[in-house]
N, C-alpha and C. Protein backbone atom coordinates (compact mmCIF):
# COMPACT_ATOMS: atom_id res chain seq x y z
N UNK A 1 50.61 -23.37 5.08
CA UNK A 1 49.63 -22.80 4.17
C UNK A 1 50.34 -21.83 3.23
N UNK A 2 49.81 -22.05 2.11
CA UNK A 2 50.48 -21.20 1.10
C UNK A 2 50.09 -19.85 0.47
N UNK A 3 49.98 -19.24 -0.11
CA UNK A 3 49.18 -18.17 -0.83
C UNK A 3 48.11 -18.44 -1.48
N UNK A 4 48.50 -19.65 -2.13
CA UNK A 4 47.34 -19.99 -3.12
C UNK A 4 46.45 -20.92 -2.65
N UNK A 5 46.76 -21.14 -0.92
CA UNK A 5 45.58 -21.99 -0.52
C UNK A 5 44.46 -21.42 0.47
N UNK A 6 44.69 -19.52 0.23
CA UNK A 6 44.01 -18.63 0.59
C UNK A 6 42.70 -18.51 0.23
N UNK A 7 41.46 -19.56 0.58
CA UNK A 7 40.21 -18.85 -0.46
C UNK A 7 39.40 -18.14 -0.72
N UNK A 8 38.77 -17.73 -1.11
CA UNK A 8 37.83 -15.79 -1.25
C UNK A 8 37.44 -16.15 0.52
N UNK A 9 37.11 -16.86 0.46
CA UNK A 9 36.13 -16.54 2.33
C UNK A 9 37.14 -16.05 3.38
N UNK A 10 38.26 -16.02 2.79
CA UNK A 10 39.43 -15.96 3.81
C UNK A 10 39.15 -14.00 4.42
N UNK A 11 39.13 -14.06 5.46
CA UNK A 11 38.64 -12.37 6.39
C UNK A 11 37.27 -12.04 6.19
N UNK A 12 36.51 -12.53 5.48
CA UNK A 12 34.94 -12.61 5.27
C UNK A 12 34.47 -12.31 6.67
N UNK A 13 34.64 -13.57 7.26
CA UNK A 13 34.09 -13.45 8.45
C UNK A 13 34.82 -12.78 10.03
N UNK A 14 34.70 -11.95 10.34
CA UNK A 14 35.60 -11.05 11.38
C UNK A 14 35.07 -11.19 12.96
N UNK A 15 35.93 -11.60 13.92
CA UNK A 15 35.15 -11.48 15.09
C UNK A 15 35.10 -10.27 15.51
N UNK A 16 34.12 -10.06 16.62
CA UNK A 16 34.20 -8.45 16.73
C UNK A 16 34.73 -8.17 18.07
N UNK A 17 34.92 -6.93 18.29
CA UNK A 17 35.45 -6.82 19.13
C UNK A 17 35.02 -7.05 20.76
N UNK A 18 35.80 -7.84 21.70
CA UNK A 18 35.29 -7.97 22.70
C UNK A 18 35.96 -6.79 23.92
N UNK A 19 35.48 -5.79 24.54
CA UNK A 19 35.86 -5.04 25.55
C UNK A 19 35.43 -5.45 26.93
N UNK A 20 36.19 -4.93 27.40
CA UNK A 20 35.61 -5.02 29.07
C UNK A 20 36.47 -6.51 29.66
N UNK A 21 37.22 -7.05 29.14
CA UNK A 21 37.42 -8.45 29.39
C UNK A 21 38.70 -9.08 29.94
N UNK A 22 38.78 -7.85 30.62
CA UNK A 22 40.24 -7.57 31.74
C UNK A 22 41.11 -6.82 30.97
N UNK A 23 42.40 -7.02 31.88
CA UNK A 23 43.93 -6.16 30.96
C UNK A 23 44.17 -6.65 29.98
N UNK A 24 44.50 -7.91 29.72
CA UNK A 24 45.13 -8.76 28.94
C UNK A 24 44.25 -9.33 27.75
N UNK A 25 42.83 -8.45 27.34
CA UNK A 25 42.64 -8.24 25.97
C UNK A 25 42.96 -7.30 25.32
N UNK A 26 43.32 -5.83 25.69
CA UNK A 26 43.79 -5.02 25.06
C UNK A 26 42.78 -3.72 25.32
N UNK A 27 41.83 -4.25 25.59
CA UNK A 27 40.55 -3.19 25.60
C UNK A 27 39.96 -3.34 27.34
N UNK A 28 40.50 -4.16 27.97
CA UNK A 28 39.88 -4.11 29.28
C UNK A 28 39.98 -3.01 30.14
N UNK A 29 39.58 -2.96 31.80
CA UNK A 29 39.23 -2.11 32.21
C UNK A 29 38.15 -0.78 32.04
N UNK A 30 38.51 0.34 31.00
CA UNK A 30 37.69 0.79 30.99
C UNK A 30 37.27 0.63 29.85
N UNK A 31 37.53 -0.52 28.92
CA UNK A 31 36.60 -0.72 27.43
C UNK A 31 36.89 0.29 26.53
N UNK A 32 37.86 1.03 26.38
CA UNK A 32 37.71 1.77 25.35
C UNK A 32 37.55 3.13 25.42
N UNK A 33 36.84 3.46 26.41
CA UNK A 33 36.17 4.61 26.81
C UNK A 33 36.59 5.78 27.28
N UNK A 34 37.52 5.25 28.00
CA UNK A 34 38.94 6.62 28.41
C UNK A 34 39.30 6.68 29.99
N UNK A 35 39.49 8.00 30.27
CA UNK A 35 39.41 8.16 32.29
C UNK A 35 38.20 9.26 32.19
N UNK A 36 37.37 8.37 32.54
CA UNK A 36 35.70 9.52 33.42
C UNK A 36 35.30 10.54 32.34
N UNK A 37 34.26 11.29 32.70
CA UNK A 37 33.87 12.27 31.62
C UNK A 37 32.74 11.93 31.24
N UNK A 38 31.97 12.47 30.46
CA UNK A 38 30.54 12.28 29.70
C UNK A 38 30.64 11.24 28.81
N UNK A 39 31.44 11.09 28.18
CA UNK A 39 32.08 9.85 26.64
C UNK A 39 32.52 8.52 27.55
N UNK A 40 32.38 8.91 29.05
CA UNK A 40 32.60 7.01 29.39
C UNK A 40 31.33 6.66 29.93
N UNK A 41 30.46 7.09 30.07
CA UNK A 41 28.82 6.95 30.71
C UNK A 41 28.12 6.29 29.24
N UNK A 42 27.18 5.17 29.79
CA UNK A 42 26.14 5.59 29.16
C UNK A 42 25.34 6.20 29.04
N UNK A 43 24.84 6.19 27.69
CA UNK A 43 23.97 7.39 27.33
C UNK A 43 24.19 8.39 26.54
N UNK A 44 25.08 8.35 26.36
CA UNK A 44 26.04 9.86 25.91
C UNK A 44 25.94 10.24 24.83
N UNK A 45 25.75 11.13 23.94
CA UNK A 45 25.26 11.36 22.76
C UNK A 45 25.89 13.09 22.33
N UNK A 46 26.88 13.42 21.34
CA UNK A 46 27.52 14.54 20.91
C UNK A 46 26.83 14.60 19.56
N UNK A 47 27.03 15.72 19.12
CA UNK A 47 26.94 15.93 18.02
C UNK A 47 28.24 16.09 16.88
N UNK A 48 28.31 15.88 15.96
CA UNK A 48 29.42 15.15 15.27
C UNK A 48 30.40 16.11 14.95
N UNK A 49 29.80 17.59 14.82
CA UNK A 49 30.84 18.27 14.73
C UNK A 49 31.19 19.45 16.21
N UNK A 50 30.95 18.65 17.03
CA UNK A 50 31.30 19.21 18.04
C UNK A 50 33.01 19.20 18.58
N UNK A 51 33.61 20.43 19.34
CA UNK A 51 34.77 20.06 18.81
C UNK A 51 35.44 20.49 20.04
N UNK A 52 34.99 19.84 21.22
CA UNK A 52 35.40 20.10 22.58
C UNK A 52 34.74 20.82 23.61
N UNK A 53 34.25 21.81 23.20
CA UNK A 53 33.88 23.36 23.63
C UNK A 53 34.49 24.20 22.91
N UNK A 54 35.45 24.47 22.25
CA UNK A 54 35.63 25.54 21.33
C UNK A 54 35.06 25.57 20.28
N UNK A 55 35.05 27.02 19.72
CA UNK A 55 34.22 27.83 18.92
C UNK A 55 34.27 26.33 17.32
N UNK A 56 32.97 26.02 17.31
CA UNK A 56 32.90 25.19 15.70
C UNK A 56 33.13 25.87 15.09
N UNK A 57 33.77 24.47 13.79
CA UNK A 57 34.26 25.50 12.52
C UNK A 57 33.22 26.54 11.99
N UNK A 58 31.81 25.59 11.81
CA UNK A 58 30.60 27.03 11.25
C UNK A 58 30.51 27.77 11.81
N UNK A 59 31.02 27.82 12.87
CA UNK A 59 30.75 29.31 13.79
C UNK A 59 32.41 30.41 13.22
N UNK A 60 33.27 29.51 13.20
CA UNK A 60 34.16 30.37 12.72
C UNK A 60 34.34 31.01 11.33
N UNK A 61 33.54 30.77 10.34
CA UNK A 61 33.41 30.68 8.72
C UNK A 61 33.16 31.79 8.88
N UNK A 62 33.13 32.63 7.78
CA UNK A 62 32.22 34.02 7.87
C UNK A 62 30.99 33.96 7.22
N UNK A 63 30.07 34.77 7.39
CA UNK A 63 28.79 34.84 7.11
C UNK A 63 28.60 35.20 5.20
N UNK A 64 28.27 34.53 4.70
CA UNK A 64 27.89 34.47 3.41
C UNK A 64 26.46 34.45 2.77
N UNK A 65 26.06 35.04 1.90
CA UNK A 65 24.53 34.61 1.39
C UNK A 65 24.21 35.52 0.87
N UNK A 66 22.82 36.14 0.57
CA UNK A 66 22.07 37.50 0.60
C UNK A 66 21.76 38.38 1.49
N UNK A 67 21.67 39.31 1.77
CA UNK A 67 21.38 40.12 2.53
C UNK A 67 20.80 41.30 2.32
N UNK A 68 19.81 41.64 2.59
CA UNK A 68 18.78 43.07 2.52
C UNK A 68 20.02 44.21 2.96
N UNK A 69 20.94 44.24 3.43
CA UNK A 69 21.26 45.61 4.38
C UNK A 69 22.21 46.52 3.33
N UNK A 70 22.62 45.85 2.31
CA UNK A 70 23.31 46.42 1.20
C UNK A 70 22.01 47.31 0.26
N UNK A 71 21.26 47.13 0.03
CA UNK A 71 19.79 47.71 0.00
C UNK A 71 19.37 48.93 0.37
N UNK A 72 19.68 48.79 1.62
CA UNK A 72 18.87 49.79 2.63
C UNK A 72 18.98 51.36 2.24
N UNK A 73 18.40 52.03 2.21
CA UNK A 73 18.02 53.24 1.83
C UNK A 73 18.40 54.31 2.92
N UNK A 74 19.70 54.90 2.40
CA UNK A 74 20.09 56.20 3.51
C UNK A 74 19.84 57.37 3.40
N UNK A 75 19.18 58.20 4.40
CA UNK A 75 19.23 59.73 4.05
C UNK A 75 19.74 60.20 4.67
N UNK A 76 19.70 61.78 4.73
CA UNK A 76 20.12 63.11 5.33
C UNK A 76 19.12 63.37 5.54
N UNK A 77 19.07 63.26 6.93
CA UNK A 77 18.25 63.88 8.38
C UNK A 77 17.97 65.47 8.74
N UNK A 78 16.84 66.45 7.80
CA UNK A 78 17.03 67.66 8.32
C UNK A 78 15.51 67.95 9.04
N UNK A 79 15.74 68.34 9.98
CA UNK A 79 14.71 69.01 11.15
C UNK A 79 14.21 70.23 10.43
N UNK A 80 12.89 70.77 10.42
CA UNK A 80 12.37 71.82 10.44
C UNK A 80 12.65 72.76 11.47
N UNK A 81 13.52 72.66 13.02
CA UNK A 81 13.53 73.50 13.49
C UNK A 81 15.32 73.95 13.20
N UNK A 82 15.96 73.41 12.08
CA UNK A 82 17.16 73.33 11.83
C UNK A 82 17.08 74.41 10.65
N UNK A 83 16.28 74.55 9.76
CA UNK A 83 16.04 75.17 8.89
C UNK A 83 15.23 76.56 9.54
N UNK A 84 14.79 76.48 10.25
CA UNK A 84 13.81 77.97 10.95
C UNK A 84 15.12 78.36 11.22
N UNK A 85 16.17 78.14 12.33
CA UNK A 85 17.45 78.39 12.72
C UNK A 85 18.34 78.70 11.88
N UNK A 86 18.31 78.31 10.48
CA UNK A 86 19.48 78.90 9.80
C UNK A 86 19.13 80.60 9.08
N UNK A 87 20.28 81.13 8.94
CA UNK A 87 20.02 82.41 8.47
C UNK A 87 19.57 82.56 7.15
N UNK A 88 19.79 81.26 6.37
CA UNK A 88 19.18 81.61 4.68
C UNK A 88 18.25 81.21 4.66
N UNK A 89 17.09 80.81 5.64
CA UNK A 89 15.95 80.77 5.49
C UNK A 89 14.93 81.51 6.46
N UNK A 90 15.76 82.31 6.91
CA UNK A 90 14.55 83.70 7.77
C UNK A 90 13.33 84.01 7.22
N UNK A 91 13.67 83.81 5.79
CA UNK A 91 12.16 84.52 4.77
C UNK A 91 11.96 83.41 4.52
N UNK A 92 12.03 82.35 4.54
CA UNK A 92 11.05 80.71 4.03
C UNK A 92 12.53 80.91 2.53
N UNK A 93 11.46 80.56 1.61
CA UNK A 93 12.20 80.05 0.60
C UNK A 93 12.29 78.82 -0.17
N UNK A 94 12.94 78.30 -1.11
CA UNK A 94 12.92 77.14 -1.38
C UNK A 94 14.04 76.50 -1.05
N UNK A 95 12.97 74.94 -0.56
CA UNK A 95 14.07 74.13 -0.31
C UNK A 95 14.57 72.79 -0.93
N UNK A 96 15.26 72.49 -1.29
CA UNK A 96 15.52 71.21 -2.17
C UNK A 96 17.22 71.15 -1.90
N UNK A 97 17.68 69.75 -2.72
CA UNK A 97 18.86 69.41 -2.74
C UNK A 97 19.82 70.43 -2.58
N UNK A 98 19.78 71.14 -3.58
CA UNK A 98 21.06 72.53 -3.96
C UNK A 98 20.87 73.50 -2.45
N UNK A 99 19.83 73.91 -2.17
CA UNK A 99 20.11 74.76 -1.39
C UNK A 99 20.60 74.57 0.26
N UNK A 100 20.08 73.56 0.73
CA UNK A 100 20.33 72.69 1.55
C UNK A 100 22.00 72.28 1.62
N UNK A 101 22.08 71.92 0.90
CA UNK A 101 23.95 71.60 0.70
C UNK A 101 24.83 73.07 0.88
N UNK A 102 23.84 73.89 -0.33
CA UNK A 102 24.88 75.84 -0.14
C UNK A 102 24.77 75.86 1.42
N UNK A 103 23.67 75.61 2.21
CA UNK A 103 23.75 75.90 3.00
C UNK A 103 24.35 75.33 4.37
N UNK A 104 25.04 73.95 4.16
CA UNK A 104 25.77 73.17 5.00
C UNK A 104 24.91 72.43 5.38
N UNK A 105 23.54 72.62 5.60
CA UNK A 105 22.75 71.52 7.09
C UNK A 105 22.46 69.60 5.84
N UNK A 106 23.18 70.08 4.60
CA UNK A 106 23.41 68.56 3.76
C UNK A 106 25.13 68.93 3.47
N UNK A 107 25.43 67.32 4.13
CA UNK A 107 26.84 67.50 3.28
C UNK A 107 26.60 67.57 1.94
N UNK A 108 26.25 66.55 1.43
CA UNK A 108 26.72 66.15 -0.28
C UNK A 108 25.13 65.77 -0.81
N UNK A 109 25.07 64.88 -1.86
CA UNK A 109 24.48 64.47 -2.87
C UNK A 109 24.21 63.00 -2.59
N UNK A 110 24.86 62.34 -1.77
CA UNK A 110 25.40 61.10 -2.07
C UNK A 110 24.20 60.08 -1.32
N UNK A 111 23.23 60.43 -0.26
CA UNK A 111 22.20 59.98 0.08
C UNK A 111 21.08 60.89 -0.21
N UNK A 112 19.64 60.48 -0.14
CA UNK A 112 18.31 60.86 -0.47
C UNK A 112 18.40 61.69 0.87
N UNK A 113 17.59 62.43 1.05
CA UNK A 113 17.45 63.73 1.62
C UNK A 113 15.48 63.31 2.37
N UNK A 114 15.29 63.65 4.05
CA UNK A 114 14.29 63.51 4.27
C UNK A 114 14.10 64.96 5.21
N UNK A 115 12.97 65.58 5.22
CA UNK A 115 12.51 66.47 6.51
C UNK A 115 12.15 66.16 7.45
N UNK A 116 12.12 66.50 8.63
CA UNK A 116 11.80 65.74 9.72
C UNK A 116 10.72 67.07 10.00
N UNK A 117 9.75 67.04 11.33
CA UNK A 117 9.05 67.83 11.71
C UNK A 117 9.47 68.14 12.90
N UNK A 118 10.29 68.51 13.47
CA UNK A 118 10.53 69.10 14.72
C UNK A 118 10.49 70.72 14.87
N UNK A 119 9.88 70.92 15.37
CA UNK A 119 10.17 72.45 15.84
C UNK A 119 10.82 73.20 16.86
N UNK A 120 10.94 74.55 17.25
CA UNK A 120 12.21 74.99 18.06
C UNK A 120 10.97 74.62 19.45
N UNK A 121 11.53 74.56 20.37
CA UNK A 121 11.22 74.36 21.58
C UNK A 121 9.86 76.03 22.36
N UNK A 122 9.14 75.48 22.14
CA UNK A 122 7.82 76.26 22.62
C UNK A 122 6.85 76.89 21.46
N UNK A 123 7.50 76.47 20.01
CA UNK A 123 6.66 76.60 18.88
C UNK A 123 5.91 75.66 18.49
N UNK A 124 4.47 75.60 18.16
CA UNK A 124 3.64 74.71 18.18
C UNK A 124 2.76 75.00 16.18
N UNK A 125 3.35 75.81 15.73
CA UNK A 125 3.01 75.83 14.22
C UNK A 125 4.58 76.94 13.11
N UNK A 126 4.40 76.80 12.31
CA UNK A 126 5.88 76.92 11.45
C UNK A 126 5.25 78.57 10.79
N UNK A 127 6.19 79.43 11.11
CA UNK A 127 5.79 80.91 10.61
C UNK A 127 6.10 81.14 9.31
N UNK A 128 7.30 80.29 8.95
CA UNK A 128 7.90 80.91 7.30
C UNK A 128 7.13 79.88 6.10
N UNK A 129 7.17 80.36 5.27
CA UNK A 129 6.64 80.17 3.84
C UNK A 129 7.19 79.26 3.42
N UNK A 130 7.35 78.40 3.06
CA UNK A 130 8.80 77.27 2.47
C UNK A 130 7.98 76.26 1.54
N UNK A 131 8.83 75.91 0.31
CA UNK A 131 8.32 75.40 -1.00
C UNK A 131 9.18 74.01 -0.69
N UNK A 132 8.99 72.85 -0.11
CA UNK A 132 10.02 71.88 -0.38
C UNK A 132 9.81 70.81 -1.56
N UNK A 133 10.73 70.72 -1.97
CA UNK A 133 11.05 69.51 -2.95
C UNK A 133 12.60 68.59 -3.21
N UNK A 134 12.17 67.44 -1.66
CA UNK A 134 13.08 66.37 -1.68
C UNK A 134 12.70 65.35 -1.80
N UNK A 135 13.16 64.34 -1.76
CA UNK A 135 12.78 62.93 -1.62
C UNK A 135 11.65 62.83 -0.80
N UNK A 136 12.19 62.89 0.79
CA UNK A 136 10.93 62.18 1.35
C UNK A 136 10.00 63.29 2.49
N UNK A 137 9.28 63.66 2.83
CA UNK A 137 8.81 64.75 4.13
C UNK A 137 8.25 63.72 4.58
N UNK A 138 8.15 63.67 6.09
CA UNK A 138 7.22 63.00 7.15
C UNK A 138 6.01 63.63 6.89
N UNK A 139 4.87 62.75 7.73
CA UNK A 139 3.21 63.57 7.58
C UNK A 139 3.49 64.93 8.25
N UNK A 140 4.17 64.76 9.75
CA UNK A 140 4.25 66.05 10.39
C UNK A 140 4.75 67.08 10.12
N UNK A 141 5.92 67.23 9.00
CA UNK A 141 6.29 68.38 8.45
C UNK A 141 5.76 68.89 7.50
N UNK A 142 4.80 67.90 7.11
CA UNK A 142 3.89 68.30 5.92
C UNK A 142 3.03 68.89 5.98
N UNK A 143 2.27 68.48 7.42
CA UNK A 143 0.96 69.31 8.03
C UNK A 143 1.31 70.82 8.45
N UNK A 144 2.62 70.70 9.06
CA UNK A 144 3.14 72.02 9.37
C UNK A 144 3.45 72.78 7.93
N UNK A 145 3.91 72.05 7.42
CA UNK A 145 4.45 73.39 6.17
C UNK A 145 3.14 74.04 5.29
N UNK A 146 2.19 72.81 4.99
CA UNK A 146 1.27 73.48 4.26
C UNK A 146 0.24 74.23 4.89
N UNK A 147 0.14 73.99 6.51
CA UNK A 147 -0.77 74.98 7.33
C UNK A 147 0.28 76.65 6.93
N UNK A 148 1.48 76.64 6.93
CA UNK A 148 1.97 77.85 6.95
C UNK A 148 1.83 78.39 5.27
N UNK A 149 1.55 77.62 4.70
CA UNK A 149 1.25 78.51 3.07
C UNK A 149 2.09 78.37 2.17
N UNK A 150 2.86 76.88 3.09
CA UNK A 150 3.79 76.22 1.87
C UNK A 150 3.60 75.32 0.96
N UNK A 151 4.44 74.44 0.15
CA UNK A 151 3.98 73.54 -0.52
C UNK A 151 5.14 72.34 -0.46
N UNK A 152 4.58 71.27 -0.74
CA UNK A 152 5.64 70.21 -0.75
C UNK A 152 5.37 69.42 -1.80
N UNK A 153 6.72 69.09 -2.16
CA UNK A 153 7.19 67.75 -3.33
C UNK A 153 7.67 66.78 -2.97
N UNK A 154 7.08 65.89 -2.80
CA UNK A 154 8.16 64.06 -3.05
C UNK A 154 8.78 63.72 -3.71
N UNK A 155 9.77 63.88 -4.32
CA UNK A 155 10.35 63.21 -5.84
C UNK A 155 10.50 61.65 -5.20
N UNK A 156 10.90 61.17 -3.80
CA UNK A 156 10.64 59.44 -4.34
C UNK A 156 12.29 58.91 -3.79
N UNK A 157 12.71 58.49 -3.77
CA UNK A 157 13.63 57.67 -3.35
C UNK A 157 13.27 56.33 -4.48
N UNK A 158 14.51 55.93 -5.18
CA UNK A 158 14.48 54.71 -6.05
C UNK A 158 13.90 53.87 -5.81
N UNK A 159 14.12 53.40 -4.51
CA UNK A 159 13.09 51.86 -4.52
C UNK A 159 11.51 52.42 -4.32
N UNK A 160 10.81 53.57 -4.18
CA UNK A 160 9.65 54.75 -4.62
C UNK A 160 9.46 54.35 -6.01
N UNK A 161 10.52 54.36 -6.85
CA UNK A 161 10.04 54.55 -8.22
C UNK A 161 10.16 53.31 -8.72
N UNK A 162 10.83 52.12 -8.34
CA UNK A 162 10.91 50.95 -8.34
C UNK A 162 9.31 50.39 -8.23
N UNK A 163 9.26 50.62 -7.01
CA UNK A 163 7.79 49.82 -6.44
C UNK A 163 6.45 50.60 -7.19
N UNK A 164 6.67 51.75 -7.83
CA UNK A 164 5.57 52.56 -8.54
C UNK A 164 4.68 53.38 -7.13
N UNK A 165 5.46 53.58 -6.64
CA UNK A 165 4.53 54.66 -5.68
C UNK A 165 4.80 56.04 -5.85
N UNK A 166 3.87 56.58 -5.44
CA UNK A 166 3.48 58.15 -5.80
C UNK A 166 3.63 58.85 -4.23
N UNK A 167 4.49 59.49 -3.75
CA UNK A 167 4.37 59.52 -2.47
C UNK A 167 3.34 61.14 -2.18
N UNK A 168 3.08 61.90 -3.10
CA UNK A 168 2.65 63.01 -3.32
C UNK A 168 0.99 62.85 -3.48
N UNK A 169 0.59 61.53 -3.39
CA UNK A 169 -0.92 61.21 -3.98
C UNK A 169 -1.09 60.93 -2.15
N UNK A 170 -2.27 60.30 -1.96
CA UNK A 170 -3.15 59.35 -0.70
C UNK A 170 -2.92 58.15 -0.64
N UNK A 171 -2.85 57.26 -1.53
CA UNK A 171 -2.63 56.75 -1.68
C UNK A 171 -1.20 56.20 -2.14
N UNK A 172 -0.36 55.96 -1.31
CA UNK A 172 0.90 55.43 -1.42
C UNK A 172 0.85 54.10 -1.54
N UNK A 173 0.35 53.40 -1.80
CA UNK A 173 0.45 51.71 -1.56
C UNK A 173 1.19 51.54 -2.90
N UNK A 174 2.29 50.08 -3.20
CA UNK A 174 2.90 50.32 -4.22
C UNK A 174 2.58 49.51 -5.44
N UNK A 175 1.99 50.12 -6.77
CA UNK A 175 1.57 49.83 -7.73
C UNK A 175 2.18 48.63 -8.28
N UNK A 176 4.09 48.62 -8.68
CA UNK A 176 4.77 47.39 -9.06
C UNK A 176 4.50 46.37 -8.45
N UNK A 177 3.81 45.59 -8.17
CA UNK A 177 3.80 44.55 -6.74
C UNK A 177 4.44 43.26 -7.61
N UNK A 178 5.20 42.61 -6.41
CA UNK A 178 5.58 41.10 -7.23
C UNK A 178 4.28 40.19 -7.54
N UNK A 179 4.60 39.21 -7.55
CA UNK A 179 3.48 37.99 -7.33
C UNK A 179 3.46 37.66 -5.83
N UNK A 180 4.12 37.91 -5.23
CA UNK A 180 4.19 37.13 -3.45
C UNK A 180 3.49 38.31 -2.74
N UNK A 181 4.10 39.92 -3.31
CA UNK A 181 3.20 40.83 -2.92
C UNK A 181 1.82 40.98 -2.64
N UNK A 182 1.53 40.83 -3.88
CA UNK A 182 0.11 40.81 -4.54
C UNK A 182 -0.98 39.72 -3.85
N UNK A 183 -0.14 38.66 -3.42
CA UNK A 183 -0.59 37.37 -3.16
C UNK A 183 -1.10 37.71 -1.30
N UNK A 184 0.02 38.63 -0.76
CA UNK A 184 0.01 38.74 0.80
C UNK A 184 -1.24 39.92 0.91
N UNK A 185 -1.35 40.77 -0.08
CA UNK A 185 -2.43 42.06 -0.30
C UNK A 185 -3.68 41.50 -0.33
N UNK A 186 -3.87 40.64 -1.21
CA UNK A 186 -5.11 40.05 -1.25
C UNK A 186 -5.59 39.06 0.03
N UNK A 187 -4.83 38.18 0.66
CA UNK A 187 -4.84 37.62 1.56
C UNK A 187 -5.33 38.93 3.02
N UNK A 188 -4.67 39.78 3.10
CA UNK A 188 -5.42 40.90 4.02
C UNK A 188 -6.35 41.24 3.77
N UNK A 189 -6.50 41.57 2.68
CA UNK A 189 -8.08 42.48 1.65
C UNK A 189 -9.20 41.13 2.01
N UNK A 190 -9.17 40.02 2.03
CA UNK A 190 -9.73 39.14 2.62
C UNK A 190 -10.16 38.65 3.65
N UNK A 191 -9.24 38.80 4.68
CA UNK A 191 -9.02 38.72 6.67
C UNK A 191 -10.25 39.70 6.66
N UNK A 192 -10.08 41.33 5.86
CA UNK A 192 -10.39 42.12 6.47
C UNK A 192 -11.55 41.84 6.30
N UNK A 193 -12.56 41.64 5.01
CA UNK A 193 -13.70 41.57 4.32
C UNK A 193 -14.20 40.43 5.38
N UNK A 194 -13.75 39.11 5.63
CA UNK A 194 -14.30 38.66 6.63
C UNK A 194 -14.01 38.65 8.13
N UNK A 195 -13.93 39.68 8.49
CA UNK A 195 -14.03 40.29 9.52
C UNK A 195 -15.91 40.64 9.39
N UNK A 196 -15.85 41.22 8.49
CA UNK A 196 -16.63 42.01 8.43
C UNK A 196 -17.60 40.80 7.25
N UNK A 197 -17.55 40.31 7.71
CA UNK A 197 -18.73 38.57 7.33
C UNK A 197 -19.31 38.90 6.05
N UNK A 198 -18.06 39.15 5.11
CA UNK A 198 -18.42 39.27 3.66
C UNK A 198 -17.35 38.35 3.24
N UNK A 199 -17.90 38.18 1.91
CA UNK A 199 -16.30 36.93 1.57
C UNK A 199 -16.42 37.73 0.19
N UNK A 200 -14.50 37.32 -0.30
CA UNK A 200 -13.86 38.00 -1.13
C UNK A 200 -13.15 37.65 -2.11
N UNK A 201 -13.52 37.26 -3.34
CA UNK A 201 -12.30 36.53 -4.30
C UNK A 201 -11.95 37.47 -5.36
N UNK A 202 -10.94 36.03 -5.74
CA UNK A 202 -9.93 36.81 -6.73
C UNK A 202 -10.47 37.08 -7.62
N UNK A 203 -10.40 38.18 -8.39
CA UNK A 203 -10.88 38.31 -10.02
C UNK A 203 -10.05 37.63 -11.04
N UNK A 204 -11.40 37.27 -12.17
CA UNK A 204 -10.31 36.50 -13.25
C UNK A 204 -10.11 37.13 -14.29
């Protein structure tokens, strides 16, 4: 036979492979399959990128995408019974960014600033006078300061002024709302209304 008496059908048709069919096909004994293990059973079923038991490549990749935590909003943590305790505020006084820092209980500038309400151990209301104006006060330092004849300011933390909230009003809920916001608000404002076996739509 020559080259040119090769015709297109020539490997077209392929036999397939026969296993199991002693030594002396090439594939006999155990067919292919190996010595013992899960991969010579039937049944057996891996997943494709499985890669022995060691760690998969996606597991080894590093983590990529978006992430909220770059976001996240840090403050400086000061206690009301931290401020009763310091000596520049024996007489109350004002408190905000600048003085707080003169006075060590803030390192720096570099995070938003919150009050906490704790008091010294067996005090149950706040004696000094104190004017605050930081970012954020809890309800409880708030109740305490203004029972003592103080006053407080919110200025807000960015994503505050972002979202359009007023933290100084009753209403804190946040004015900027997205569309998904707005969409999840109304969906409650609704639950709630029929709860209460009234029904509630959207305005147009």
């Amino acid at each position: 036979m020559m080259i040119h008496e090769i015709t297109a059908l020539a490997g077209k048709y392929k036999s397939r492979k026969r296993i199991g069919r002693g030594p002396g096909s090439g594939k006999g004994k155990r067919s292919g399959r190996g010595q013992k293990g899960a991969g010579s059973r039937s049944g057996n079923s891996r997943r494709f990128q499985f890669e022995g038991g060691q760690m998969p490549y996606f597991r080894r990749l590093p983590k990529f995408g978006f992430s909220n935590a770059n976001f996240r909003v840090h403050f400086w943590l000061v206690n009301l019974r931290q401020i009763v305790a310091h000596p520049d505020f024996q007489k109350g006084g004002e408190i905000n960014q600048e003085t707080l820092i003169a006075s060590g209980l803030v390192r720096d500038d570099s995070r938003n600033i919150k009050i906490l309400g704790d008091l010294p151990e067996g005090a149950d209301k706040l004696s000094l006078k104190l004017n605050v104006s930081v970012n954020r006060v809890t309800d409880a330092a708030r109740e305490l300061i203004v029972a003592a004849g103080g006053s407080v300011t919110e200025t807000g933390t960015r994503r505050d002024l972002v979202r359009g909230v007023d933290r100084n009003s009753d209403d804190r809920s946040p004015k900027n709302q997205t569309k998904k916001a707005k969409k999840r608000a109304f969906q409650e404002a609704r639950a709630e209304a029929a709860s209460r076996g009234e029904s509630l739509r959207k305005k147009k």
